[in-house]
Protein backbone atom coordinates (compact mmCIF):
# COMPACT_ATOMS: atom_id res chain seq x y z
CA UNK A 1 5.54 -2.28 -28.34
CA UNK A 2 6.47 -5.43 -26.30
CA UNK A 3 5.87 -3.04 -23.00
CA UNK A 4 2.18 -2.80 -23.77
CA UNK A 5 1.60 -6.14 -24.43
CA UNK A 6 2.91 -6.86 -21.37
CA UNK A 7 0.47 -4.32 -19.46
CA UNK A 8 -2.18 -5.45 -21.32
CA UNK A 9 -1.44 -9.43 -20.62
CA UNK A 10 -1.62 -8.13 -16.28
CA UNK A 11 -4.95 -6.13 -17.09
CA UNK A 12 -6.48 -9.10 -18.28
CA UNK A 13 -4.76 -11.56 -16.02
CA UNK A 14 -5.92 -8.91 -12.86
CA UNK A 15 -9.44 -8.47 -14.51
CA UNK A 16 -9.54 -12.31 -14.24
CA UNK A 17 -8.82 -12.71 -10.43
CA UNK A 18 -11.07 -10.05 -9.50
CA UNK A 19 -14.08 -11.00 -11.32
CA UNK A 20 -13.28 -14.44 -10.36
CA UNK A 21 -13.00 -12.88 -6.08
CA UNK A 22 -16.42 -11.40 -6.76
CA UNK A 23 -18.37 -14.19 -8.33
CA UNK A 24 -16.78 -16.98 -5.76
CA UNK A 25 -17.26 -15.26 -2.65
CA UNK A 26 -19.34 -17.75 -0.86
CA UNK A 27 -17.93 -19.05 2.55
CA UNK A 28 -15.87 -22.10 2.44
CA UNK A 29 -16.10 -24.45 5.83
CA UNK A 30 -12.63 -25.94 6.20
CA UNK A 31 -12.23 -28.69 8.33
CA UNK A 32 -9.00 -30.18 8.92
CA UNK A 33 -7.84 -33.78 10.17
CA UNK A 34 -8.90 -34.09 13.87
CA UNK A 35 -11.37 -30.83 14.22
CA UNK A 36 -8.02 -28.80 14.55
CA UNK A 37 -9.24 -26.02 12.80
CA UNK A 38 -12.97 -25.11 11.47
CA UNK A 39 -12.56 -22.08 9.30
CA UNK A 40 -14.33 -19.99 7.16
CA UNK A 41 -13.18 -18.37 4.16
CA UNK A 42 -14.37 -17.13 0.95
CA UNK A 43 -14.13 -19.70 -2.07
CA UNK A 44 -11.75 -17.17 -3.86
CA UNK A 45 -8.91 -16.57 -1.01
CA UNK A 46 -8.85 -20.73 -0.85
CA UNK A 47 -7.86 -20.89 -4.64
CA UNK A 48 -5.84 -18.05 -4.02
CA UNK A 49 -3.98 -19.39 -1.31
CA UNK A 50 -3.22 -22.67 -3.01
CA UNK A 51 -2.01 -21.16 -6.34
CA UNK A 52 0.71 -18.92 -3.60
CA UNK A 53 1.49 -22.30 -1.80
CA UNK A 54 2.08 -24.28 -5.73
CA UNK A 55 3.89 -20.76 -6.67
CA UNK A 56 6.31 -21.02 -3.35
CA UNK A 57 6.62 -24.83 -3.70
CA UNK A 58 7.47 -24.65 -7.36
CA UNK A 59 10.25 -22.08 -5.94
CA UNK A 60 11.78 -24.17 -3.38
CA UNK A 61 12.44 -27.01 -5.63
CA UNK A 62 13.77 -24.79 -8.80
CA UNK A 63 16.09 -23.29 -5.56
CA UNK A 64 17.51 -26.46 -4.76
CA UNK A 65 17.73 -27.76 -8.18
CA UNK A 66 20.13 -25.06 -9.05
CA UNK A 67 22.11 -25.10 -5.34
CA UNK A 68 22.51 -28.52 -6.61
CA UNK A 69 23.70 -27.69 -10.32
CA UNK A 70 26.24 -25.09 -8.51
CA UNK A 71 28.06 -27.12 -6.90
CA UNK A 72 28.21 -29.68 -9.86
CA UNK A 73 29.73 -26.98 -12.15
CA UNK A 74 32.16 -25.41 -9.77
CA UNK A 75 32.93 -29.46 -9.04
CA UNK A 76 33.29 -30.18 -12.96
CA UNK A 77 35.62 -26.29 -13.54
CA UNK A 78 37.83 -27.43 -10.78
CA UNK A 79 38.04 -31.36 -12.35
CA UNK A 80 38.86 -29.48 -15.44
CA UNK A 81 41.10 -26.61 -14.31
CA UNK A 82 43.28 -29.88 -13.01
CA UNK A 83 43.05 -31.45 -16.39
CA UNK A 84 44.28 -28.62 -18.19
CA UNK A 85 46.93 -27.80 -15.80
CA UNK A 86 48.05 -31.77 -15.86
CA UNK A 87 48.22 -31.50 -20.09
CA UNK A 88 50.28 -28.24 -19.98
CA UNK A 89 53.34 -30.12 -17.61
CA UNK A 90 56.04 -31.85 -20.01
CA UNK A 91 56.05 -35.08 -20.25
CA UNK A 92 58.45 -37.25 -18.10
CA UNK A 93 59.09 -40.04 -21.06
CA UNK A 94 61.45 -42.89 -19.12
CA UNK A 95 63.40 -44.20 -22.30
CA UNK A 96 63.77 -48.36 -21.47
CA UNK A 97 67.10 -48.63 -23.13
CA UNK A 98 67.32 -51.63 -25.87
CA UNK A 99 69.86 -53.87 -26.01
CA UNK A 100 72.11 -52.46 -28.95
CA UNK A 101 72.70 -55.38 -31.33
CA UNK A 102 74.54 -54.40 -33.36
CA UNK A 103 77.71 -56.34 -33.40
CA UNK A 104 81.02 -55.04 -31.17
């Protein structure tokens, strides 16, 4: 059952961008900071291409965000691998000896 619901979720999701592609194909002039580029594209493949950018931006920083948490858990399982191996060695106990009073 969840399978359908699923393909039925994308058929309405693709439905969405197409009709969306058809109704906002009007010609976009782009114009970028000094006249380096003056481009024309449809209204549609703009929002398109910003959504991909967000998308792959989104991706980069959920990448490096777990790189990050990687090395902070193989860090914190070597920390404790040390611990544990530290609590498992006996104990050196260095007995200060008391002066014995009782009498000689």
């Amino acid at each position: 059952m969840g399978v359908y619901i699923k393909w039925v979720i994308l058929i309405i999701v693709l439905l969405f961008f197409i009709t969306f592609g058809v109704k906002n194909s009007d010609p976009v002039y782009l114009n970028y900071y000094f006249d380096i580029a003056n481009l024309a594209l449809p209204l549609y493949a703009l929002v398109y291409i910003s959504i991909l950018v967000g998308i792959f931006i989104g991706m980069m920083v959920g990448i490096l965000s777990r790189l990050s948490l990687g090395q902070k858990v193989r860090r914190l399982d070597k920390e404790n691998k040390q611990l544990r191996e530290k609590a498992k060695e006996p104990e050196i106990e260095t007995a200060v000896e008391q002066p014995s009073t009782a009498p000689m």
